[in-house]
Every structure is written in C-alpha cells, then in structure tokens.
PDB file of N, CA and C in Angstrom:
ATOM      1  N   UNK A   1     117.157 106.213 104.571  1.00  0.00           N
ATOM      2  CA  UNK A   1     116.534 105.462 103.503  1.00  0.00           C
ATOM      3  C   UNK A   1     117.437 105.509 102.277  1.00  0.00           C
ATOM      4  N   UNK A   2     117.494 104.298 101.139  1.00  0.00           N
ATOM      5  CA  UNK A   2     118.285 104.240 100.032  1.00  0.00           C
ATOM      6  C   UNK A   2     117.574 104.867  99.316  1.00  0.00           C
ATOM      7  N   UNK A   3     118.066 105.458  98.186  1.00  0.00           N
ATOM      8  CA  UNK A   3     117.467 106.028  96.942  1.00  0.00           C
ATOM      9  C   UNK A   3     118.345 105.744  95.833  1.00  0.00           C
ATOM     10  N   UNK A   4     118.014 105.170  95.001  1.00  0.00           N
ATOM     11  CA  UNK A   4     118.523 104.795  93.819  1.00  0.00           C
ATOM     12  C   UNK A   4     118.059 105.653  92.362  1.00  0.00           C
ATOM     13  N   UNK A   5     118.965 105.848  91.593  1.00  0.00           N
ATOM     14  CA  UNK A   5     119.134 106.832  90.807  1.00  0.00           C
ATOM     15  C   UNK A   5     117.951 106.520  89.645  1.00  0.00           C
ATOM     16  N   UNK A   6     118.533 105.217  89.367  1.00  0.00           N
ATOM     17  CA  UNK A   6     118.089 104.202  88.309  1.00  0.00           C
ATOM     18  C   UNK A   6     117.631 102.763  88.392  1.00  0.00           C
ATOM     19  N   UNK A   7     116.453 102.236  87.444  1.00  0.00           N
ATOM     20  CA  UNK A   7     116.675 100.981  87.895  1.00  0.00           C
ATOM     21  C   UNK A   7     117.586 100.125  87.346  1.00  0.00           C
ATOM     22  N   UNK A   8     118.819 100.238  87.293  1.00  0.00           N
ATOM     23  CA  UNK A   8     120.542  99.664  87.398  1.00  0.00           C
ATOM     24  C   UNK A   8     120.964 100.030  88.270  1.00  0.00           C
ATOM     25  N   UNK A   9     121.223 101.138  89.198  1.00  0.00           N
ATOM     26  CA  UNK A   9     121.481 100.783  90.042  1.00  0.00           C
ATOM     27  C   UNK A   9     120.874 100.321  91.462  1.00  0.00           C
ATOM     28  N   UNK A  10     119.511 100.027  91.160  1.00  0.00           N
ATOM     29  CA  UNK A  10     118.783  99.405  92.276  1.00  0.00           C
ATOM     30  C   UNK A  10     118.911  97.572  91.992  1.00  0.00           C
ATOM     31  N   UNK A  11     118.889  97.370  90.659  1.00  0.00           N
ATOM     32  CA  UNK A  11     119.354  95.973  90.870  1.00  0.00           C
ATOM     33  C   UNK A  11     121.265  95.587  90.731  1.00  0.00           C
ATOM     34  N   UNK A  12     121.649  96.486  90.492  1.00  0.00           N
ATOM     35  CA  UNK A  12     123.241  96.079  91.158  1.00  0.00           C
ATOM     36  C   UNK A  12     123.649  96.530  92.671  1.00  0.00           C
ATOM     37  N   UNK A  13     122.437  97.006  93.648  1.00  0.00           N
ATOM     38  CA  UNK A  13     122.281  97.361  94.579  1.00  0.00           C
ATOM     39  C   UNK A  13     123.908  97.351  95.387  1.00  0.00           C
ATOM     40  N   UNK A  14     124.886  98.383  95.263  1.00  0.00           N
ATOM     41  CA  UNK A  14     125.835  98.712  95.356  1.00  0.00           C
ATOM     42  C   UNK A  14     126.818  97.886  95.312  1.00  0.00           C
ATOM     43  N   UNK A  15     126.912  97.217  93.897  1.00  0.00           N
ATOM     44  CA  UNK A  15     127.981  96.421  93.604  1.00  0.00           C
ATOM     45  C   UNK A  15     127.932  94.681  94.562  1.00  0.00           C
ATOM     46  N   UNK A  16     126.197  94.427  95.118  1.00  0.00           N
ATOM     47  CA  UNK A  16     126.197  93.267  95.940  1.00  0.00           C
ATOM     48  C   UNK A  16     124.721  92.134  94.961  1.00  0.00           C
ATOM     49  N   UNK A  17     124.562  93.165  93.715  1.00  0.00           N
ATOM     50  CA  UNK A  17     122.805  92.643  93.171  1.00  0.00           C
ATOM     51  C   UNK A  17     123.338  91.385  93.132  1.00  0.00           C
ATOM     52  N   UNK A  18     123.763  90.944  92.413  1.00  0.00           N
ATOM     53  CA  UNK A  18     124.590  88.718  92.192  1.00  0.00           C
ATOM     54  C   UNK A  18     124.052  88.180  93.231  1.00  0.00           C
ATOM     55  N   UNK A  19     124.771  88.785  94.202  1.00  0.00           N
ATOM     56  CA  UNK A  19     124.296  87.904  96.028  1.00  0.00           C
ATOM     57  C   UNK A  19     123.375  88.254  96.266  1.00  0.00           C
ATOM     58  N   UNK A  20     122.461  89.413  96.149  1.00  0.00           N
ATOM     59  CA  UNK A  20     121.079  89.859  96.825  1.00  0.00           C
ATOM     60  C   UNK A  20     120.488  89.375  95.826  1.00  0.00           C
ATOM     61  N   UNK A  21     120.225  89.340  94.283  1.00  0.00           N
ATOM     62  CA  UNK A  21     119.302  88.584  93.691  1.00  0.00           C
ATOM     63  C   UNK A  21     119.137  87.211  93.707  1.00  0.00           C
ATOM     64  N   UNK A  22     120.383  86.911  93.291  1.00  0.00           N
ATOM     65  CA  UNK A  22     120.982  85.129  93.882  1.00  0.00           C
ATOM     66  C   UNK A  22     120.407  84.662  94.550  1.00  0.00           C
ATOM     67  N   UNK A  23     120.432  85.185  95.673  1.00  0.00           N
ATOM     68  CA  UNK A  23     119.713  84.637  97.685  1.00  0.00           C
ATOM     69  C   UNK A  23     118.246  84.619  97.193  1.00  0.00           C
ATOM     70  N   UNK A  24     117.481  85.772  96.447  1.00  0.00           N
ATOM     71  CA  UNK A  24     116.197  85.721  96.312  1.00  0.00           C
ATOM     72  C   UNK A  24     115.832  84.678  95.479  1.00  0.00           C
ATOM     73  N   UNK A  25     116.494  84.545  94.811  1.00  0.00           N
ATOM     74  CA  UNK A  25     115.892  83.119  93.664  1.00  0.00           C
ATOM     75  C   UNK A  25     116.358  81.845  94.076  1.00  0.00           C
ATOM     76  N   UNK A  26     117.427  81.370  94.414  1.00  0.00           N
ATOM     77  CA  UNK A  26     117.326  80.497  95.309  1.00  0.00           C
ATOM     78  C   UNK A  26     116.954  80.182  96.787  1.00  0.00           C
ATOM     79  N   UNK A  27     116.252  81.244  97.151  1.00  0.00           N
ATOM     80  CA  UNK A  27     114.934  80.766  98.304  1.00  0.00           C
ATOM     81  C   UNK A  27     113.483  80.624  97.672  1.00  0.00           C
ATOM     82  N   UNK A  28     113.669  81.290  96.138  1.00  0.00           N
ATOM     83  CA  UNK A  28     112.106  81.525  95.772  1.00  0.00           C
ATOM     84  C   UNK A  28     112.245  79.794  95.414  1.00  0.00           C
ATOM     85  N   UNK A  29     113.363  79.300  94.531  1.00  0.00           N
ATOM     86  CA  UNK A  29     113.325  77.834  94.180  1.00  0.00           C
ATOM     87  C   UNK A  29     112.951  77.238  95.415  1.00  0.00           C
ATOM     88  N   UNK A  30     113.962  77.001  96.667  1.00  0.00           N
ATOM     89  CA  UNK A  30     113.304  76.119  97.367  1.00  0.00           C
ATOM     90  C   UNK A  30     111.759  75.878  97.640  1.00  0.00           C
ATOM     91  N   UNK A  31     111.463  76.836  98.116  1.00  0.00           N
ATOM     92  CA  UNK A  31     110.223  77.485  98.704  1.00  0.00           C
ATOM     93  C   UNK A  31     109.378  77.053  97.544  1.00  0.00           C
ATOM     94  N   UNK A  32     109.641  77.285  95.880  1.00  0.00           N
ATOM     95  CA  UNK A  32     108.968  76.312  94.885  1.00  0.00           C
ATOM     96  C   UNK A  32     108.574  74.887  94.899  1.00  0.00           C
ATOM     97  N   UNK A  33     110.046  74.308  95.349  1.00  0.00           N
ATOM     98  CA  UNK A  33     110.017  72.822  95.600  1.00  0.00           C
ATOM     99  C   UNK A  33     109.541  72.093  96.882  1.00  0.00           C
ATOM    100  N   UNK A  34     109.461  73.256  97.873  1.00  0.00           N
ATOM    101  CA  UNK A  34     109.454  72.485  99.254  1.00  0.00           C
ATOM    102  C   UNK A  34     107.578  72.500  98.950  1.00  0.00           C
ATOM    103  N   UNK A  35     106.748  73.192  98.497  1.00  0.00           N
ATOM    104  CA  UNK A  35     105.551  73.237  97.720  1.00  0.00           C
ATOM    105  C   UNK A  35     104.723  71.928  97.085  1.00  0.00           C
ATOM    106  N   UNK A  36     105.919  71.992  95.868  1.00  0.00           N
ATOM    107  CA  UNK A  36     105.638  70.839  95.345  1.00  0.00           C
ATOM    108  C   UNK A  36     105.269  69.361  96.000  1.00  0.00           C
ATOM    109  N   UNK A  37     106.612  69.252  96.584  1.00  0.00           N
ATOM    110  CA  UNK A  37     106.606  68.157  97.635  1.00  0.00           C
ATOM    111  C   UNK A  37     106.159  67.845  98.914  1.00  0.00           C
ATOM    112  N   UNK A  38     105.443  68.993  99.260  1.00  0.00           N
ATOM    113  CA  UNK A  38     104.299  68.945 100.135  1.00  0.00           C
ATOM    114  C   UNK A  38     102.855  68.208  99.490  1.00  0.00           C
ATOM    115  N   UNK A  39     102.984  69.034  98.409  1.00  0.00           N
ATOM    116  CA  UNK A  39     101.474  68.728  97.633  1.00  0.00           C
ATOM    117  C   UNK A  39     101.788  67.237  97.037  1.00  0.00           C
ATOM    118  N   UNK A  40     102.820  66.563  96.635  1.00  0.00           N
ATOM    119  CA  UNK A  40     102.787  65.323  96.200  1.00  0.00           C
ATOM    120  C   UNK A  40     102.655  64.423  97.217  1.00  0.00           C
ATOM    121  N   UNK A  41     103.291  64.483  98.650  1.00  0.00           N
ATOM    122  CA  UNK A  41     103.229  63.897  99.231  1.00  0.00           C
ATOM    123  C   UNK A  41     101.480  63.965 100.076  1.00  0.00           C
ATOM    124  N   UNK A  42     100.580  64.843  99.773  1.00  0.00           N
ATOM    125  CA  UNK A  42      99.217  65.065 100.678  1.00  0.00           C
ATOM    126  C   UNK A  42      99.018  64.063  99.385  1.00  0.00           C
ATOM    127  N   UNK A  43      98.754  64.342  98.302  1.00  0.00           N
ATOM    128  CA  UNK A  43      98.322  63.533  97.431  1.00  0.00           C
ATOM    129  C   UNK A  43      98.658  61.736  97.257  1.00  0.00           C
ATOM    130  N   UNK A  44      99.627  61.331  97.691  1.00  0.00           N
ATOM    131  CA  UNK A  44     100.469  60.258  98.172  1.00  0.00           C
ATOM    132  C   UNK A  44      99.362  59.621  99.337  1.00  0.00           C
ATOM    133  N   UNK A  45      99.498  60.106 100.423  1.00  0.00           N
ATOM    134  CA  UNK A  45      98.651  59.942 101.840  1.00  0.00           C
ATOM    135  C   UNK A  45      96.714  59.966 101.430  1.00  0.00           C
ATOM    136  N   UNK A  46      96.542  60.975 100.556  1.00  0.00           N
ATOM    137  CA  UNK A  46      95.131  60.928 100.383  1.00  0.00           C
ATOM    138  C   UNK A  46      94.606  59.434  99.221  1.00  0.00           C
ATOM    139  N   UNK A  47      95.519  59.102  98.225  1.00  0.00           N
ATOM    140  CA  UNK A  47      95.374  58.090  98.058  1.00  0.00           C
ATOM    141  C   UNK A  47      95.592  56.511  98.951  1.00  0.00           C
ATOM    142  N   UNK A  48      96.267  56.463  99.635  1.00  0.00           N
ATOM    143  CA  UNK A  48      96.743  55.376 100.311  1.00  0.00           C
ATOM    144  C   UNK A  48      95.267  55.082 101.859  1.00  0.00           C
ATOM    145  N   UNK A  49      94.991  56.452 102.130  1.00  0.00           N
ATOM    146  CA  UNK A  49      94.218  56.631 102.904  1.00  0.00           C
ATOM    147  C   UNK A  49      92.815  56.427 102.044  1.00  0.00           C
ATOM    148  N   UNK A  50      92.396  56.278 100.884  1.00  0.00           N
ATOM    149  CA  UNK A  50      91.173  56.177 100.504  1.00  0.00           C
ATOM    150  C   UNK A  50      91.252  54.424  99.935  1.00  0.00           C
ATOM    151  N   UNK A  51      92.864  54.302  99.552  1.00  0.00           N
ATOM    152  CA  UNK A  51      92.669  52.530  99.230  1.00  0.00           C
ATOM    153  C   UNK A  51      92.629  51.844 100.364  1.00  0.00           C
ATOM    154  N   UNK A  52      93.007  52.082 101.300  1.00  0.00           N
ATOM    155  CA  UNK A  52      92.987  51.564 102.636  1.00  0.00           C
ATOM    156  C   UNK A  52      91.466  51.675 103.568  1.00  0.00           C
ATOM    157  N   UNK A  53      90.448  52.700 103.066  1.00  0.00           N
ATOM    158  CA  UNK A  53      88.849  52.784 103.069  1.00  0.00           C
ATOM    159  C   UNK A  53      88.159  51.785 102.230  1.00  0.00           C
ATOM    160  N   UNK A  54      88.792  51.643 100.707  1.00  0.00           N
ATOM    161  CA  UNK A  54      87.988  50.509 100.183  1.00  0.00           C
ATOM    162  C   UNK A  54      88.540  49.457 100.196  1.00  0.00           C
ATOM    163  N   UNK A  55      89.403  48.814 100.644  1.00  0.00           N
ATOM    164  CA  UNK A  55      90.185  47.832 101.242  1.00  0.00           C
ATOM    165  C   UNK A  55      89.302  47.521 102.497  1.00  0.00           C
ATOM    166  N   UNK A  56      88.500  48.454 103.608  1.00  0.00           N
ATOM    167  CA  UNK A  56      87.975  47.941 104.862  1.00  0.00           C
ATOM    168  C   UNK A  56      86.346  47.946 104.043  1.00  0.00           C
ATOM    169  N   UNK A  57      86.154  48.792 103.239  1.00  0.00           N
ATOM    170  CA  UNK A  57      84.614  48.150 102.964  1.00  0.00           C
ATOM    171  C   UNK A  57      84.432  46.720 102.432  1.00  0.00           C
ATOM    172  N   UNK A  58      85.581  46.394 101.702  1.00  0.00           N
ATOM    173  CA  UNK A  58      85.154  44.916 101.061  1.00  0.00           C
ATOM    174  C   UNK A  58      85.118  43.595 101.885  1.00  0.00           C
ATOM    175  N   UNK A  59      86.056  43.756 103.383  1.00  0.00           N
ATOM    176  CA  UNK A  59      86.005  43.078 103.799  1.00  0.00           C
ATOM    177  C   UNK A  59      84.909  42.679 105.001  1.00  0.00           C
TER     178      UNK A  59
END
C-alpha cells in the first residue's frame, strides 16, 4: 500500500500528479458533456414526440 507523507505529496503522486490529475478531469469533463447531451437530446425526442401526438389529435 502507498502512504503519503503529505497532502503534496499525494497530489504530485510521485512526480506523475499533471497526468493522474489531468486524466481525472478530463474524463470528469467528458462524462460532464456526454450528460449534457444525453439530456438535450431526450428533451429534443420528448418534444418532437409530443408535437407529433398533437399533430395526430387534430387530424
């Protein structure tokens, strides 16, 4: 198991923190955006799918 002295050297996690924090925040971004654009696009489909309901009642 690691043990770190300090918390400096647990986030420069032996001279690699840049790349190990780096990697974490740009997966936390995607993983932000891939979110987003899930939820815009249900929202996209749930409208189109409810104008396309009152589109068949009128006719």
């Amino acid at each position: 198991m690691i043990y770190w002295n300090s918390l400096s050297d647990f986030l420069q996690m032996g001279g690699h923190g840049l790349y190990v924090w780096g990697s974490f925040a740009v997966t936390a971004l995607i993983f932000a955006i891939e979110i987003s654009q899930i939820r815009r696009q249900r929202r996209l489909v749930r409208s189109s799918v409810q104008g396309e309901s009152h589109a068949a009642e009128k006719n």
